[in-house]
C-alpha atoms as a PDB file:
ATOM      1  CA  UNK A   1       0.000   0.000   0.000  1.00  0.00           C
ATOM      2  CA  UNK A   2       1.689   3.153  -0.339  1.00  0.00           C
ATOM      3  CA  UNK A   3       1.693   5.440   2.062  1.00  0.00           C
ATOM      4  CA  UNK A   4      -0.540   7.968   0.611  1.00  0.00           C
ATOM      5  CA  UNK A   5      -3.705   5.361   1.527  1.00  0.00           C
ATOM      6  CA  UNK A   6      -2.410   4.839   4.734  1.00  0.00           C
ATOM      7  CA  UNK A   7      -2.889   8.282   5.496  1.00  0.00           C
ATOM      8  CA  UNK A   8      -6.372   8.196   4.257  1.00  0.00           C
ATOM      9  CA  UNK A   9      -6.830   5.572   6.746  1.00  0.00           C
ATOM     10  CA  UNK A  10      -5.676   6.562   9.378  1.00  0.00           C
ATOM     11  CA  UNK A  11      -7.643  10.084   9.036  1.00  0.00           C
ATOM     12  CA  UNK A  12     -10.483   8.383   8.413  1.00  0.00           C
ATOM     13  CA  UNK A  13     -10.142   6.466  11.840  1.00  0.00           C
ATOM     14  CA  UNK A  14      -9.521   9.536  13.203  1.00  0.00           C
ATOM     15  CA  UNK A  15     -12.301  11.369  12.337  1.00  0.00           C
ATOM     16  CA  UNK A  16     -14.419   8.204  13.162  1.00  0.00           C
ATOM     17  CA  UNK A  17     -13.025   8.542  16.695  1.00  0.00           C
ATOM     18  CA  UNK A  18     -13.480  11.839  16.911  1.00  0.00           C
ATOM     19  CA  UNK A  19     -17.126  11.686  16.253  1.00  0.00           C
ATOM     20  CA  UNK A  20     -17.731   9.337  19.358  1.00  0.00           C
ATOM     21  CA  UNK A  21     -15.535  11.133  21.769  1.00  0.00           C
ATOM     22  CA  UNK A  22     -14.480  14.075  20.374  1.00  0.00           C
ATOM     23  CA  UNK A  23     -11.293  15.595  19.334  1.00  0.00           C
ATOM     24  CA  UNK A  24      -8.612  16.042  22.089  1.00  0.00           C
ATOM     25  CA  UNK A  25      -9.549  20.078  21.782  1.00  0.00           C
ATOM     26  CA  UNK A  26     -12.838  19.101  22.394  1.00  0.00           C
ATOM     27  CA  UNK A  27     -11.754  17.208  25.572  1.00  0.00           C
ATOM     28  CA  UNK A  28      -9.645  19.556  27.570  1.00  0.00           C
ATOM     29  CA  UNK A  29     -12.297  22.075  26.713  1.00  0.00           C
ATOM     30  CA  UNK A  30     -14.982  20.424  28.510  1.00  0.00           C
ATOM     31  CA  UNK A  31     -12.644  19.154  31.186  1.00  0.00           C
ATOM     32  CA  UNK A  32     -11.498  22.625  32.169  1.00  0.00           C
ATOM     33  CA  UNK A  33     -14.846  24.267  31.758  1.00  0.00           C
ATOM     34  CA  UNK A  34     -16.118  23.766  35.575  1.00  0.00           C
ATOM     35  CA  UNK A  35     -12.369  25.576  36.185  1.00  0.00           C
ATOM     36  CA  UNK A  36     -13.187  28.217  34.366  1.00  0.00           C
ATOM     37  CA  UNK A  37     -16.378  29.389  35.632  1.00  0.00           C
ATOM     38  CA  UNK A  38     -15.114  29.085  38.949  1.00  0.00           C
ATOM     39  CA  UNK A  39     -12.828  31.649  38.346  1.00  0.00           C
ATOM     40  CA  UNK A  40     -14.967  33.607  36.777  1.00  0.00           C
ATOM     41  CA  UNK A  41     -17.042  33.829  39.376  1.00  0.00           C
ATOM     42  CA  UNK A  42     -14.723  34.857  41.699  1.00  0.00           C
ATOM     43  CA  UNK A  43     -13.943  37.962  39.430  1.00  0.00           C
ATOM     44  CA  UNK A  44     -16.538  40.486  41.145  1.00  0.00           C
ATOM     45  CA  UNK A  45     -14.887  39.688  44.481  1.00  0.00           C
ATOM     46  CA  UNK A  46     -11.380  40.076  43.472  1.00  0.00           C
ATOM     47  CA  UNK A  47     -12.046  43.432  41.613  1.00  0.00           C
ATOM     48  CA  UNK A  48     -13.347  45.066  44.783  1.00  0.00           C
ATOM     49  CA  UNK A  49      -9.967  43.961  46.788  1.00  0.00           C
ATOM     50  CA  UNK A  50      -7.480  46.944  47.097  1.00  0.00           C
ATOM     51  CA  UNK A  51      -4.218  46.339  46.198  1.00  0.00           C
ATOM     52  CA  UNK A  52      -3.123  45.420  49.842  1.00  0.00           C
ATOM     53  CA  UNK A  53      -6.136  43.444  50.249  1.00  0.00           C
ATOM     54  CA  UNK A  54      -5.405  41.541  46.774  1.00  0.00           C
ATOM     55  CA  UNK A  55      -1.195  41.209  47.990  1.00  0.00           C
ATOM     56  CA  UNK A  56      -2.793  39.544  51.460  1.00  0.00           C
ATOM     57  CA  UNK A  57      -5.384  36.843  49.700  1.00  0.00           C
ATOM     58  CA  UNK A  58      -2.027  36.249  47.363  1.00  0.00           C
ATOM     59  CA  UNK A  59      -0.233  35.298  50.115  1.00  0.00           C
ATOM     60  CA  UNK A  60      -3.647  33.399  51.659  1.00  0.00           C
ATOM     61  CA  UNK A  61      -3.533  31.481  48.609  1.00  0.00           C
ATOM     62  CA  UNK A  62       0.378  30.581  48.298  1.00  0.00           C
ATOM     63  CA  UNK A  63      -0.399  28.910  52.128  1.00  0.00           C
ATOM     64  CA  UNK A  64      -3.040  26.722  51.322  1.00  0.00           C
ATOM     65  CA  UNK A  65      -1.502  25.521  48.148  1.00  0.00           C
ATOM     66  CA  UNK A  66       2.233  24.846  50.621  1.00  0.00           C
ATOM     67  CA  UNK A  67      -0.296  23.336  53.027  1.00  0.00           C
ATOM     68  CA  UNK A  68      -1.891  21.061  50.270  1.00  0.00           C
ATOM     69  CA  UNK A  69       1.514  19.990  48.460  1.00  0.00           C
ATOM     70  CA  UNK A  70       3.086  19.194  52.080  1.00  0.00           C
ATOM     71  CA  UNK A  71       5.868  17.088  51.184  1.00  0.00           C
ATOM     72  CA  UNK A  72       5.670  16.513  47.399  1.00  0.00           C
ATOM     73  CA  UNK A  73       8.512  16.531  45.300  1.00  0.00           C
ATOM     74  CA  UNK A  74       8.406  19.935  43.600  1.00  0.00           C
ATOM     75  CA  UNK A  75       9.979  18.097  39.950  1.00  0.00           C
ATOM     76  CA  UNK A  76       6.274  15.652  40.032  1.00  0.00           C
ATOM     77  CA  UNK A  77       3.343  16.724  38.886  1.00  0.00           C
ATOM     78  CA  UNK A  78       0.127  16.503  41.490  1.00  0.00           C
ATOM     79  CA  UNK A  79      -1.561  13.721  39.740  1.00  0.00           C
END
């Protein structure tokens, strides 16, 4: 076969695939979505902070992300 109709193939399979569970785009979109809109909402709040305010829920932040990592290895991911 040459490789020309391979290719064919193999997008064709791909788009086959794609149409049952979606592209990979399609995916991380609707995986990071609830993510998202949680931030979002949080935008009112954050735009009333002053800027010390917004420096002090920084640093509230930083804490409870130390606090959740606890001993991990910094070079590994979470997951």
């Amino acid at each position: 076969m040459p490789p020309r109709e391979i290719m064919n193939v193999a997008d064709l399979v791909h788009r086959v695939v794609a149409k049952f569970i979606g592209t990979q785009h399609e995916r991380d979109i609707k995986r990071i979505a609830p993510v998202l809109t949680a931030i979002n909402a949080l935008e009112p709040e954050m735009q009333q902070l002053s800027a010390a305010d917004l420096k002090a829920r920084t640093q509230q932040l930083r804490e409870q992300v130390q606090q959740a990592l606890g001993d991990a290895d910094p070079g590994e991911p979470p997951f």
